[in-house]
C-alpha atoms as a PDB file:
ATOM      1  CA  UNK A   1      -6.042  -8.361   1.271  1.00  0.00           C
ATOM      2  CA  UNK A   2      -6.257  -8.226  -2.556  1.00  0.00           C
ATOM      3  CA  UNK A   3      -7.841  -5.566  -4.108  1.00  0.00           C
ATOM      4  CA  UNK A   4      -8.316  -5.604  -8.447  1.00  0.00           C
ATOM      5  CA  UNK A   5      -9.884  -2.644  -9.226  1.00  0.00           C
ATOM      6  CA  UNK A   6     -11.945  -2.100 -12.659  1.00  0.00           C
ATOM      7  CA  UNK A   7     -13.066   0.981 -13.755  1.00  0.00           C
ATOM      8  CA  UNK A   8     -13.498   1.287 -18.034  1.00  0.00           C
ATOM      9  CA  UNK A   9     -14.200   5.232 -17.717  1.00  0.00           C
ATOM     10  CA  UNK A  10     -12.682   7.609 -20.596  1.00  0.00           C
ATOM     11  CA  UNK A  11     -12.025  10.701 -18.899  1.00  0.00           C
ATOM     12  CA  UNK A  12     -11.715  12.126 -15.428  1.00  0.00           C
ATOM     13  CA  UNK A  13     -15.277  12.400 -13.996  1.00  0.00           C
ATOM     14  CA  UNK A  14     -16.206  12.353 -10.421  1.00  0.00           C
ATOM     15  CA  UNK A  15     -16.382   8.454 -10.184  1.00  0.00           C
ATOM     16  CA  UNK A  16     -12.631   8.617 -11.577  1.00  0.00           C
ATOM     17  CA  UNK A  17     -11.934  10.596  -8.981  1.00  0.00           C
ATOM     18  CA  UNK A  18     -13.680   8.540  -5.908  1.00  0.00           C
ATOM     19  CA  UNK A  19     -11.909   5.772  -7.507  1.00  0.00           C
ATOM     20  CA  UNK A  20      -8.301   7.125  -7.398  1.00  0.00           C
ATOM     21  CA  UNK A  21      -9.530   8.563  -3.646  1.00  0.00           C
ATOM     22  CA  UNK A  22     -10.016   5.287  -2.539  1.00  0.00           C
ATOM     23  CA  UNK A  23      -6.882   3.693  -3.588  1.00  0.00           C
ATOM     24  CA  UNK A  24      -4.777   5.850  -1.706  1.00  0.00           C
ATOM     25  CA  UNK A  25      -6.627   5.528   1.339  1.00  0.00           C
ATOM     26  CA  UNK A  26      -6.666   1.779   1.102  1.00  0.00           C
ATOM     27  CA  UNK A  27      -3.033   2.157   0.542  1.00  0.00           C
ATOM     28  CA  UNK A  28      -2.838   3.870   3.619  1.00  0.00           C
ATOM     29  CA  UNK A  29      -4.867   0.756   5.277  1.00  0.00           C
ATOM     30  CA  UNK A  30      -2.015  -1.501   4.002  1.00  0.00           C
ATOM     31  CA  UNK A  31      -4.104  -3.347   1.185  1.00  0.00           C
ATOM     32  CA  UNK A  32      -2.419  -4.193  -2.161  1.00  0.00           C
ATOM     33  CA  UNK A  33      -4.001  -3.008  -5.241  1.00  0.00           C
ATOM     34  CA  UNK A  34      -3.730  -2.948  -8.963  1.00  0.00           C
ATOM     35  CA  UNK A  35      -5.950  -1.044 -11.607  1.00  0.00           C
ATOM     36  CA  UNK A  36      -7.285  -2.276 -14.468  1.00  0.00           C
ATOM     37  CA  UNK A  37      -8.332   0.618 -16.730  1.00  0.00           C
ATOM     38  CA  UNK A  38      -8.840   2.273 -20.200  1.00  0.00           C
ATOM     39  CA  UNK A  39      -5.811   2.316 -21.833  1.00  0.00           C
ATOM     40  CA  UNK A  40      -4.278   6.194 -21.892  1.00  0.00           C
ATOM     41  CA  UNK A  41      -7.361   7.314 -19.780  1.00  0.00           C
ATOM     42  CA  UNK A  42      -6.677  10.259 -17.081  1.00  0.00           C
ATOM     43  CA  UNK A  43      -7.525   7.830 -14.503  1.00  0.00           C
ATOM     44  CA  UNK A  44      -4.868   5.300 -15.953  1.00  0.00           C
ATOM     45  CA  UNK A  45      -1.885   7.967 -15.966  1.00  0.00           C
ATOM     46  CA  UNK A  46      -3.186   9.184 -12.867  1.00  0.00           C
ATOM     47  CA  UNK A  47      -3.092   5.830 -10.367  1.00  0.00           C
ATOM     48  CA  UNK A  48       0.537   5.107 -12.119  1.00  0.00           C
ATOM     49  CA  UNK A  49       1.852   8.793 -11.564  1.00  0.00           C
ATOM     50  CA  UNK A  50       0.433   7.841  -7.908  1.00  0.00           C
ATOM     51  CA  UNK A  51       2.246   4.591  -7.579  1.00  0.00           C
ATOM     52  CA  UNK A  52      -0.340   2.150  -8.496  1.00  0.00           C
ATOM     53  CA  UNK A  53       0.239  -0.774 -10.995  1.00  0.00           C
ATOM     54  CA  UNK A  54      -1.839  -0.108 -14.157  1.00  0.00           C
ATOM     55  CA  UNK A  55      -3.060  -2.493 -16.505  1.00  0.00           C
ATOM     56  CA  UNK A  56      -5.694  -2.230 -19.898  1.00  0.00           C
ATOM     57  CA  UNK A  57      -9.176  -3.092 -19.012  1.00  0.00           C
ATOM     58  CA  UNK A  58      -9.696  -6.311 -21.157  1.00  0.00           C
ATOM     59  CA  UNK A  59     -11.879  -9.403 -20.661  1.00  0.00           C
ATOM     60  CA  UNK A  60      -8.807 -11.961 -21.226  1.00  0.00           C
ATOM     61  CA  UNK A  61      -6.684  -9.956 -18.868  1.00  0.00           C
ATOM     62  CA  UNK A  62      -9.232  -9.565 -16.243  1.00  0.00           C
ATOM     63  CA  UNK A  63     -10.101 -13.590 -16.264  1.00  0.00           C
ATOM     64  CA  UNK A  64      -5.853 -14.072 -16.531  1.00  0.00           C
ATOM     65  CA  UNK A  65      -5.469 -11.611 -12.861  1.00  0.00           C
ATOM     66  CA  UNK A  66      -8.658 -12.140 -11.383  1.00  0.00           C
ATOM     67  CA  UNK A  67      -7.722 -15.170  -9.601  1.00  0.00           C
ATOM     68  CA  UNK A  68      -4.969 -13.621  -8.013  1.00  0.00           C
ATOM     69  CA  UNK A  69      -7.095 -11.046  -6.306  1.00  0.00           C
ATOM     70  CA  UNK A  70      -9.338 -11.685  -3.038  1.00  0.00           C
ATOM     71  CA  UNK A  71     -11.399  -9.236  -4.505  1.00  0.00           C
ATOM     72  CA  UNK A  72     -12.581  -7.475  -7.765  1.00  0.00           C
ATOM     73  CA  UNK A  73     -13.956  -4.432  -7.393  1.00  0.00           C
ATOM     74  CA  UNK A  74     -15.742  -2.953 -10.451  1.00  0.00           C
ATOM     75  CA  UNK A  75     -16.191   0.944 -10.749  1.00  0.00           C
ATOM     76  CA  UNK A  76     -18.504   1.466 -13.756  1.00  0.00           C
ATOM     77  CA  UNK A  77     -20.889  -0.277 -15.433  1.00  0.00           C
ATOM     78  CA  UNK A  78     -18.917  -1.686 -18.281  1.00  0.00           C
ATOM     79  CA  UNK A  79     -16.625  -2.985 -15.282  1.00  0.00           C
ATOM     80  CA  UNK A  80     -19.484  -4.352 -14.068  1.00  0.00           C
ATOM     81  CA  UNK A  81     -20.011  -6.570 -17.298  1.00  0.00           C
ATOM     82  CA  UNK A  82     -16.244  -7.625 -17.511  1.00  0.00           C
ATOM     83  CA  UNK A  83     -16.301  -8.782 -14.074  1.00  0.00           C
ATOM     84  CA  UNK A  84     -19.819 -10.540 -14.203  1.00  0.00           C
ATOM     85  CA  UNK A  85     -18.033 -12.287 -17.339  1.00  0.00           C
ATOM     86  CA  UNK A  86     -14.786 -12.996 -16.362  1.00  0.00           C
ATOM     87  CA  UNK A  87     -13.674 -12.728 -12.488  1.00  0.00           C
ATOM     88  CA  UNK A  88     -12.346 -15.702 -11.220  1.00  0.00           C
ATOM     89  CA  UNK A  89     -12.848 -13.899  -7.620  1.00  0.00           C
ATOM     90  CA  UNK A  90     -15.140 -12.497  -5.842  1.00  0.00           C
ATOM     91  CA  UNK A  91     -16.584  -9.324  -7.104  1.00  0.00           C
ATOM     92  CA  UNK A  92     -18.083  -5.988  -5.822  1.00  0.00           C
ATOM     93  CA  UNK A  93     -19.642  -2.777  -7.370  1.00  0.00           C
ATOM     94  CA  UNK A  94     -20.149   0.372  -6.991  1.00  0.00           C
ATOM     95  CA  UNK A  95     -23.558   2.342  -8.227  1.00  0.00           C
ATOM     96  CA  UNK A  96     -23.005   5.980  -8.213  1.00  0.00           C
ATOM     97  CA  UNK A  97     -26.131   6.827 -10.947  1.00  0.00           C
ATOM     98  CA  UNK A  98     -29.931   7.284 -10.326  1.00  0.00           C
ATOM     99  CA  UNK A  99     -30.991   5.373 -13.237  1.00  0.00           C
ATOM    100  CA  UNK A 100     -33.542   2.732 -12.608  1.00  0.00           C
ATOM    101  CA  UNK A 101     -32.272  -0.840 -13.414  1.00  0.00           C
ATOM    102  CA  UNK A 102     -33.328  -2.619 -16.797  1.00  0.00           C
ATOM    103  CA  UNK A 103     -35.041  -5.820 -15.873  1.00  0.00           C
ATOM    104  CA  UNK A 104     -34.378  -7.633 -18.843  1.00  0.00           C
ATOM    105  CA  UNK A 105     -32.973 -11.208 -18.361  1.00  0.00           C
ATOM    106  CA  UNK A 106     -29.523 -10.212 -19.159  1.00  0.00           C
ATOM    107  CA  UNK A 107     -29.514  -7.446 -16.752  1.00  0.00           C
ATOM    108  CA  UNK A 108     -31.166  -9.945 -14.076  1.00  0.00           C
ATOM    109  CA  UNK A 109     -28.471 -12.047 -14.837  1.00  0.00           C
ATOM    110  CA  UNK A 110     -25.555  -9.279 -14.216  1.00  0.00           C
ATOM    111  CA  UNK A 111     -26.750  -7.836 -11.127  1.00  0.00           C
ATOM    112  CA  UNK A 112     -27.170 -11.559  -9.317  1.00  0.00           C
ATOM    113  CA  UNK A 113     -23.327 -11.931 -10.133  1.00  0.00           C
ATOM    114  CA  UNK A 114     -21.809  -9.487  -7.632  1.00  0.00           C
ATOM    115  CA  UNK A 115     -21.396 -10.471  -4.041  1.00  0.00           C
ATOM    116  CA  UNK A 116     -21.976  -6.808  -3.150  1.00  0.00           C
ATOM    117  CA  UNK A 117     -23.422  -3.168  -3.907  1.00  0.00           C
ATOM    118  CA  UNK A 118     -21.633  -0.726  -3.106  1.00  0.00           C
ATOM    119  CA  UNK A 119     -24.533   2.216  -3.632  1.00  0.00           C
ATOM    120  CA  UNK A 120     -23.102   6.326  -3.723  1.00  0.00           C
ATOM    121  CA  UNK A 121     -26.246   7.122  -1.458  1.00  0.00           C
ATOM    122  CA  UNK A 122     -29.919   5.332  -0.100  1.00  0.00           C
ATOM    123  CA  UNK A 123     -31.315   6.261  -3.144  1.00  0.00           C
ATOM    124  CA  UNK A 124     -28.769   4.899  -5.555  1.00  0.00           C
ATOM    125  CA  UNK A 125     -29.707   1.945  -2.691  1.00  0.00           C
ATOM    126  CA  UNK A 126     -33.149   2.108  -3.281  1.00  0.00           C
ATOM    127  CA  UNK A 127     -33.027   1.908  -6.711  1.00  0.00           C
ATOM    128  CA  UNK A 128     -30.771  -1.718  -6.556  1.00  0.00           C
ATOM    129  CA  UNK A 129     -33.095  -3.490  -4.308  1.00  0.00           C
ATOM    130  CA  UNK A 130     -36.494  -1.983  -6.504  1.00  0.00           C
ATOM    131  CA  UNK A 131     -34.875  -3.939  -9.233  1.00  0.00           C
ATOM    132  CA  UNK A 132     -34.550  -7.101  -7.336  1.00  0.00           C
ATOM    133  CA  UNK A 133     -30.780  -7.198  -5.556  1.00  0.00           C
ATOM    134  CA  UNK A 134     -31.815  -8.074  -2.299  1.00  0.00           C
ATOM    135  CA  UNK A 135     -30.851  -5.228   0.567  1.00  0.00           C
ATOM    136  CA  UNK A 136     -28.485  -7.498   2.878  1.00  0.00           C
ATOM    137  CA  UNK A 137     -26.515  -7.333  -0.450  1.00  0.00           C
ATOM    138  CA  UNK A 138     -26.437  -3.330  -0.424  1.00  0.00           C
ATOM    139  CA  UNK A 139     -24.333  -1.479   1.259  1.00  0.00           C
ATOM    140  CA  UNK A 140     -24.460   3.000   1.261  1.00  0.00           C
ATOM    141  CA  UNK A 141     -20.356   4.215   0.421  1.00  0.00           C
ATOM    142  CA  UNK A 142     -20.795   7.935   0.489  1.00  0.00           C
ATOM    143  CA  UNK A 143     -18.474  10.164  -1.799  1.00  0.00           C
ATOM    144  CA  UNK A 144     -15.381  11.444  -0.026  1.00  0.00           C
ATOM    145  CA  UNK A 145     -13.836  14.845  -0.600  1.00  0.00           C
ATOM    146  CA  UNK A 146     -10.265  15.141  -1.185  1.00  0.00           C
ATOM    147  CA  UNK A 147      -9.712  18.965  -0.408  1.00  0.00           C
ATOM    148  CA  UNK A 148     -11.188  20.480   2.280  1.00  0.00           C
ATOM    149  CA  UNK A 149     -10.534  23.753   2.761  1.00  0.00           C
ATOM    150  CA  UNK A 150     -10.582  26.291   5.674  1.00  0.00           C
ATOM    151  CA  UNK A 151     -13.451  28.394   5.938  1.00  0.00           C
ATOM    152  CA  UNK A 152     -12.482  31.550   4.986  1.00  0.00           C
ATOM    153  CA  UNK A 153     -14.347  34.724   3.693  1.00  0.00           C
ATOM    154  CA  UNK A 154     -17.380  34.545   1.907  1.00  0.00           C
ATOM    155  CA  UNK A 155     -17.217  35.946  -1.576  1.00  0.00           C
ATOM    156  CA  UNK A 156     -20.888  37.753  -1.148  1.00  0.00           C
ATOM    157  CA  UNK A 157     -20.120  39.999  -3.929  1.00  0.00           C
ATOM    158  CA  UNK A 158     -18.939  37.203  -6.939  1.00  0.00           C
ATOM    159  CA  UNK A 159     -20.522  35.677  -9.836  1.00  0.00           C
ATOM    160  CA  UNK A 160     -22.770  32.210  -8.740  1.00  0.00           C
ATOM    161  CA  UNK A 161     -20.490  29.342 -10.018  1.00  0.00           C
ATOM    162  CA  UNK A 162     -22.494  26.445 -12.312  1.00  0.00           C
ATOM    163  CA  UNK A 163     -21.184  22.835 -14.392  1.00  0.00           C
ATOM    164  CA  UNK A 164     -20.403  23.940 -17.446  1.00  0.00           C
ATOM    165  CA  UNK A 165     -21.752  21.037 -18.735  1.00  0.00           C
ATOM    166  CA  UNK A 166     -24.173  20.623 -21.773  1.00  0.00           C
ATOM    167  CA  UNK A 167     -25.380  17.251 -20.739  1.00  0.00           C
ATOM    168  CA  UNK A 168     -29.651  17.457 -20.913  1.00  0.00           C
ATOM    169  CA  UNK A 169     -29.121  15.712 -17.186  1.00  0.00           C
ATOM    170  CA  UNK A 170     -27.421  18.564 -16.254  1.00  0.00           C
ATOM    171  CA  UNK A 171     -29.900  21.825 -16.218  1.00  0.00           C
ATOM    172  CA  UNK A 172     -27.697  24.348 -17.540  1.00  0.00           C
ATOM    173  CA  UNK A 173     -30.793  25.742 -19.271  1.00  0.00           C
ATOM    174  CA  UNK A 174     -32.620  25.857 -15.879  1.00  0.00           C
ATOM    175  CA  UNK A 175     -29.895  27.643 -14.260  1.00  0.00           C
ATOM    176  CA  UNK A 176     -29.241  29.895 -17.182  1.00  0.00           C
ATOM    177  CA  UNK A 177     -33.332  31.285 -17.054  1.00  0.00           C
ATOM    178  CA  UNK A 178     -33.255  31.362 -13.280  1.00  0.00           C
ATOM    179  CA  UNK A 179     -29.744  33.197 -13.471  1.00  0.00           C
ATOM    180  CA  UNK A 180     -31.613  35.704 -15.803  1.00  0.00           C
ATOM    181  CA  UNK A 181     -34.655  36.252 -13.284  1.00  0.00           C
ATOM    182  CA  UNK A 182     -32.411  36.514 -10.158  1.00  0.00           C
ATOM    183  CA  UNK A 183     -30.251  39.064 -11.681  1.00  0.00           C
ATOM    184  CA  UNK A 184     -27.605  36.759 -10.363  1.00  0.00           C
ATOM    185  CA  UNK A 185     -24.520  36.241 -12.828  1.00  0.00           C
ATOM    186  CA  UNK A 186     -23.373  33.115 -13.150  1.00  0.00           C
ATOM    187  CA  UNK A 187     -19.903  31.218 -14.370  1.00  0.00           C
ATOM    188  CA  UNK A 188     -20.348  28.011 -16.004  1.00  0.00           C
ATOM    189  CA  UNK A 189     -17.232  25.952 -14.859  1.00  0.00           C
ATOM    190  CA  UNK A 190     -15.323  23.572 -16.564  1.00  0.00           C
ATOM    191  CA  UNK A 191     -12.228  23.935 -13.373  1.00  0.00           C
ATOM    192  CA  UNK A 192     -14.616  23.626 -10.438  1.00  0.00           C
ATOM    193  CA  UNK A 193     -11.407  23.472  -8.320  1.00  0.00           C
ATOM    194  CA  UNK A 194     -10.607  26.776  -9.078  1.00  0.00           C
ATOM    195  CA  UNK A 195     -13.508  28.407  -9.637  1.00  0.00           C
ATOM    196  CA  UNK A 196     -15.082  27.529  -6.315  1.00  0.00           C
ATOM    197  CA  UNK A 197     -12.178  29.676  -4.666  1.00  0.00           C
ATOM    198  CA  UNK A 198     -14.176  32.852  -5.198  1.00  0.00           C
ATOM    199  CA  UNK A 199     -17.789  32.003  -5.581  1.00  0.00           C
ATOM    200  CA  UNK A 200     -20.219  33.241  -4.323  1.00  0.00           C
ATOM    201  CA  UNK A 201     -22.569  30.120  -4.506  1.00  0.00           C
ATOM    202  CA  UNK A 202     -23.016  26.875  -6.480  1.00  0.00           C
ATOM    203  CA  UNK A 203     -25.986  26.458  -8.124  1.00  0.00           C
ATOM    204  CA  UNK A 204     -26.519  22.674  -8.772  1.00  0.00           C
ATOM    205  CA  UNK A 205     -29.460  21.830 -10.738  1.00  0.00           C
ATOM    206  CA  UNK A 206     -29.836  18.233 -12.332  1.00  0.00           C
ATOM    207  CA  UNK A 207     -32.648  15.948 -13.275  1.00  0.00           C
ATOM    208  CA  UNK A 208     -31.207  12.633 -12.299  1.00  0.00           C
ATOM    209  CA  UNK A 209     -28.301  12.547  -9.651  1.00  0.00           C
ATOM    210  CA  UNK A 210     -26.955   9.735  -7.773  1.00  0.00           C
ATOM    211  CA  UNK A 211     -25.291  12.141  -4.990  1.00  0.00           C
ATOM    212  CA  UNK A 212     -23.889  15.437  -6.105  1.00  0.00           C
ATOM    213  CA  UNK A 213     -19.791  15.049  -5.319  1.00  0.00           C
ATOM    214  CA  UNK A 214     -19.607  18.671  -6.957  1.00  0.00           C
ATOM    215  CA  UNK A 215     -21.920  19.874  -4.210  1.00  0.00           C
ATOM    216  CA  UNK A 216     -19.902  18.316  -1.822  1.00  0.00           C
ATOM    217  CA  UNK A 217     -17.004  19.875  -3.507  1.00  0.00           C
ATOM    218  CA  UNK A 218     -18.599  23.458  -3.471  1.00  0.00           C
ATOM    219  CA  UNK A 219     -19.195  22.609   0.844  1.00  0.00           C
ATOM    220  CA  UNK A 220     -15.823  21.706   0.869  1.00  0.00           C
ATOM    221  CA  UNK A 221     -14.492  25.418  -0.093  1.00  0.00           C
ATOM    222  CA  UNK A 222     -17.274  27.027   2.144  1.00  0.00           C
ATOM    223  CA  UNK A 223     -19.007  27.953  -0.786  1.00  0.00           C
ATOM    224  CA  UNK A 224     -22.824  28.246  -0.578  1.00  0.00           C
ATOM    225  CA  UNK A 225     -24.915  25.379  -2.225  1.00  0.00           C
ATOM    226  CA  UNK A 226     -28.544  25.594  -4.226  1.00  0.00           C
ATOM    227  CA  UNK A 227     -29.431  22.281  -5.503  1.00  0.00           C
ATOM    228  CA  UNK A 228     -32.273  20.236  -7.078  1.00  0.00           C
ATOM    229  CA  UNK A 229     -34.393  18.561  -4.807  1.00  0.00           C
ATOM    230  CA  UNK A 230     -33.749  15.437  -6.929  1.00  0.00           C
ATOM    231  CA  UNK A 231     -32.021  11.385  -6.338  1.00  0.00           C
ATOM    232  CA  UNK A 232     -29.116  11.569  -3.566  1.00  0.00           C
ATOM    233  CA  UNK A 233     -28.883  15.376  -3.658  1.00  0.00           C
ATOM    234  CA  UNK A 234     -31.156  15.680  -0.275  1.00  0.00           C
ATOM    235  CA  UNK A 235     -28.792  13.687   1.449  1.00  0.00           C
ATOM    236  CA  UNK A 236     -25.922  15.965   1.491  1.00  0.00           C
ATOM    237  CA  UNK A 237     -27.849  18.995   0.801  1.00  0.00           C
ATOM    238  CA  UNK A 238     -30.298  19.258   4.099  1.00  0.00           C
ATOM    239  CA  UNK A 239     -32.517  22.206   3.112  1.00  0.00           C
ATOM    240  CA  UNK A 240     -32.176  25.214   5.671  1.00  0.00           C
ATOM    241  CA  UNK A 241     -29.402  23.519   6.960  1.00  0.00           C
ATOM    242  CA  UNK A 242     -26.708  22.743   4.896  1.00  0.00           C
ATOM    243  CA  UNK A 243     -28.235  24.409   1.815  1.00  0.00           C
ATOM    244  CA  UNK A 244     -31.160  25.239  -0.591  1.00  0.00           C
ATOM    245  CA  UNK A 245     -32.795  22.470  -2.285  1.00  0.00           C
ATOM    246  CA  UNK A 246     -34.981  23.826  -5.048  1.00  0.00           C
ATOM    247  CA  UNK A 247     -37.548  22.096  -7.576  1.00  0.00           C
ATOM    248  CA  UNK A 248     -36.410  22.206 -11.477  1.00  0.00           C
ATOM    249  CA  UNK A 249     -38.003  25.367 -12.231  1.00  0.00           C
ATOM    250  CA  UNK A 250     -36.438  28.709 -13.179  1.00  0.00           C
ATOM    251  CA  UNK A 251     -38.847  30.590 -10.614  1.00  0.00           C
ATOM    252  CA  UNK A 252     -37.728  28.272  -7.847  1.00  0.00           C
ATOM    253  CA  UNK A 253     -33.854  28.503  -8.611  1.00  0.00           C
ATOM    254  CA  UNK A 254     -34.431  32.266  -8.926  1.00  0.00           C
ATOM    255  CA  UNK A 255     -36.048  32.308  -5.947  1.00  0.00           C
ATOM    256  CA  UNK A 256     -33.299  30.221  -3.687  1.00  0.00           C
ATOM    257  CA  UNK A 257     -30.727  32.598  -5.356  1.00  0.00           C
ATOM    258  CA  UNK A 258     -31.739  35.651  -4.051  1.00  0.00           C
ATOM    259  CA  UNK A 259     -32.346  34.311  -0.874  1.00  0.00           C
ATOM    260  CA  UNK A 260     -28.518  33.450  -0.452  1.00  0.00           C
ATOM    261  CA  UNK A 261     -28.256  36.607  -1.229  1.00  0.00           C
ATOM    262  CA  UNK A 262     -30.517  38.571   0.862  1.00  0.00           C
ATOM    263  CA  UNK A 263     -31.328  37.159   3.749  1.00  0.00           C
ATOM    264  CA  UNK A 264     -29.001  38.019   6.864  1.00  0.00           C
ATOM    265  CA  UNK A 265     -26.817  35.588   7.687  1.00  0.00           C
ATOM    266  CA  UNK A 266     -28.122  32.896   5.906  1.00  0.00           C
ATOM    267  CA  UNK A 267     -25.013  32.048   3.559  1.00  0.00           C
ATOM    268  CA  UNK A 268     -22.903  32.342   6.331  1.00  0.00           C
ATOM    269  CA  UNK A 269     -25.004  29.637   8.297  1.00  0.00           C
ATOM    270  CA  UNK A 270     -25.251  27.077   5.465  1.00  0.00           C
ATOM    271  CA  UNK A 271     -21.920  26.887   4.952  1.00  0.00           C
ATOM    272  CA  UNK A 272     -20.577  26.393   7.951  1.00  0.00           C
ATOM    273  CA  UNK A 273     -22.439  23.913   8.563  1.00  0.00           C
ATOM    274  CA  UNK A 274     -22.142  22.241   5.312  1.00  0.00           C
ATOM    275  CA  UNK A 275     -18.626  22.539   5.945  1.00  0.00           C
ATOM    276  CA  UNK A 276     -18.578  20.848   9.440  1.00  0.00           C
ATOM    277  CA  UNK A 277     -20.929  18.174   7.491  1.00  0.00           C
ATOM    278  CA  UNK A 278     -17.667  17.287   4.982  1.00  0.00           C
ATOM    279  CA  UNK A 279     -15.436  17.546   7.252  1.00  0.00           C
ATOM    280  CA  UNK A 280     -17.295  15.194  10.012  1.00  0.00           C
ATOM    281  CA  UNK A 281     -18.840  12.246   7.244  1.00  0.00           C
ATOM    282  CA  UNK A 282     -17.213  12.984   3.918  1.00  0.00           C
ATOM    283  CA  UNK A 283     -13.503  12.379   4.182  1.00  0.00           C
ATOM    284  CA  UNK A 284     -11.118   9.400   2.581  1.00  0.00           C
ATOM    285  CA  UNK A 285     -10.690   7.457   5.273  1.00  0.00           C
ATOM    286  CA  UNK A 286     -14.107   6.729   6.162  1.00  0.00           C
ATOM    287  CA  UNK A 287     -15.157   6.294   2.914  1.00  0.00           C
ATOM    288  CA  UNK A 288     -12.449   3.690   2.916  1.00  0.00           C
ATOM    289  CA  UNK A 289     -13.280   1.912   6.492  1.00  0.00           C
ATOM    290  CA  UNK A 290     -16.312   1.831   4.877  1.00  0.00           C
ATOM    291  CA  UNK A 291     -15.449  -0.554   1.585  1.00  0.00           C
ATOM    292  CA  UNK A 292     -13.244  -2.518   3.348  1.00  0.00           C
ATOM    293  CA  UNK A 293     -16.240  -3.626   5.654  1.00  0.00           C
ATOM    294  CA  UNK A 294     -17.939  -3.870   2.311  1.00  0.00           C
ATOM    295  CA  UNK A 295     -14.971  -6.260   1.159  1.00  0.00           C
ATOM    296  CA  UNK A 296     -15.562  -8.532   4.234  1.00  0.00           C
ATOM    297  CA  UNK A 297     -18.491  -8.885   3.974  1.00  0.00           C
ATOM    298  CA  UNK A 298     -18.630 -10.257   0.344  1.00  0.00           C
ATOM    299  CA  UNK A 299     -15.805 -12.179   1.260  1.00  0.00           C
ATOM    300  CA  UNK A 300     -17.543 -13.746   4.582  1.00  0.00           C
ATOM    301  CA  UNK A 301     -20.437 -14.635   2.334  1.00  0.00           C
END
């Protein structure tokens, strides 16, 4: 099989990732693949640096190589547009956001072009069939996580580690006023890799979330996890269990922070078995077993 993948993304965000992820594990699989992506973008330099044939992401050369392909697979949502437009194959996409789905007519249009979802979590899901793509269309492709760690010592004693992102989405406010009540300090990472290493938790907070694939980053280095109760989040993030969901208030993620840290044991619980989660569900290859069913399906159709 075929594989054209599209993904029009300027920098290296977590869907970049998931995309480059997924190459190499189809690779492994034995499919053939080729990128088409923003010229110069991280994820561009990265898939050729990785062996993958790289092209610009451009309506003429999409409708030139489509037909070469047994499948498109479109990333983002400008993919999404470029294929709808111009893929002389099949085509799939992925949904990774929690953003309801315009209904105008050329939305409509779009979204009965692609043979099949591929939806980050059942709420990302839920979202694509409330807006009319019917659910034998829909399949749920969970995030996979690249690094797993063992789990080693847990750094009780750190600062809480938080996205140092300014996005509105993102809740740094909410997580800077609960950090204050707590008495908890908190880093606001730009290098998650590397600041996760000595963490004492991740505080997630976010007001619109697909899935979280920094909180199941943060599970992946044993690291603690507090997140909003929000989208996808509850699906990796069992409260009690594999973590602390929390509602958007400061008092709340105040609250769940001192609770990691005062309560016996209970760190220690949640991350072990947020750990076993990743490493059980959350890997590579499943993730892609998982689109190549997708991929046979749409193909079957």
């Amino acid at each position: 099989m075929r594989i054209l993948h599209i993904d029009t993304g300027p920098g290296m965000r977590g869907g970049q990732h998931q995309v480059l992820s997924l190459m190499r594990a189809l690779r492994d699989l034995g499919l053939e693949q080729r990128l088409l992506a923003r010229a110069g973008s991280p994820l561009a330099i990265g898939a050729a640096l990785a062996g993958f044939a790289t092209a610009p992401a451009t309506l003429p050369r999409l409708f030139r190589e489509s037909g070469s392909y047994d499948v498109v697979h479109a990333h983002d949502a400008r993919g999404h547009t470029l294929a709808a437009l111009a893929s002389r194959a099949p085509f799939v996409v992925s949904r990774r956001v929690a953003f309801p789905i315009h209904r105008a007519a050329a939305s409509r249009w779009k979204y009965s072009r692609a043979r099949r979802y591929l939806a980050v979590s059942r709420f990302a899901a839920r979202q694509l069939i409330a807006a009319g793509v019917p659910d034998d269309r829909v399949d749920v492709v969970y995030d996979s996580v690249a690094c797993v760690r063992a789990l080693g010592e847990w750094h009780r004693a750190s600062p809480a580690v938080a996205l140092g992102s300014a996005e509105p989405l993102k809740g740094r406010d909410l997580v800077e006023r609960g950090a204050h009540i707590s008495g908890v300090p908190v880093r606001f990472s730009d290098d998650l890799s590397s600041d996760l290493a000595d963490a004492s938790m991740f505080v997630y907070i976010s007001r619109s979330e697909g899935l979280g694939s920094a909180a199941l980053l943060a599970m992946a280095h044993g690291v603690p996890v507090v997140a909003s109760q929000v989208g996808g989040l509850p699906e990796i993030v069992e409260h009690d269990r594999t973590g602390l969901l929390t509602s958007n208030d400061e008092a709340s993620i105040a609250h769940s922070m001192r609770r990691l840290l005062n309560e016996e044991g209970l760190a220690e619980t949640l991350r072990a078995a947020a750990h076993a989660m990743i490493t059980a569900r959350f890997t590579a290859a499943i993730m892609a077993s998982e689109t190549l069913a997708a991929y046979r399906r749409a193909l079957a159709r």
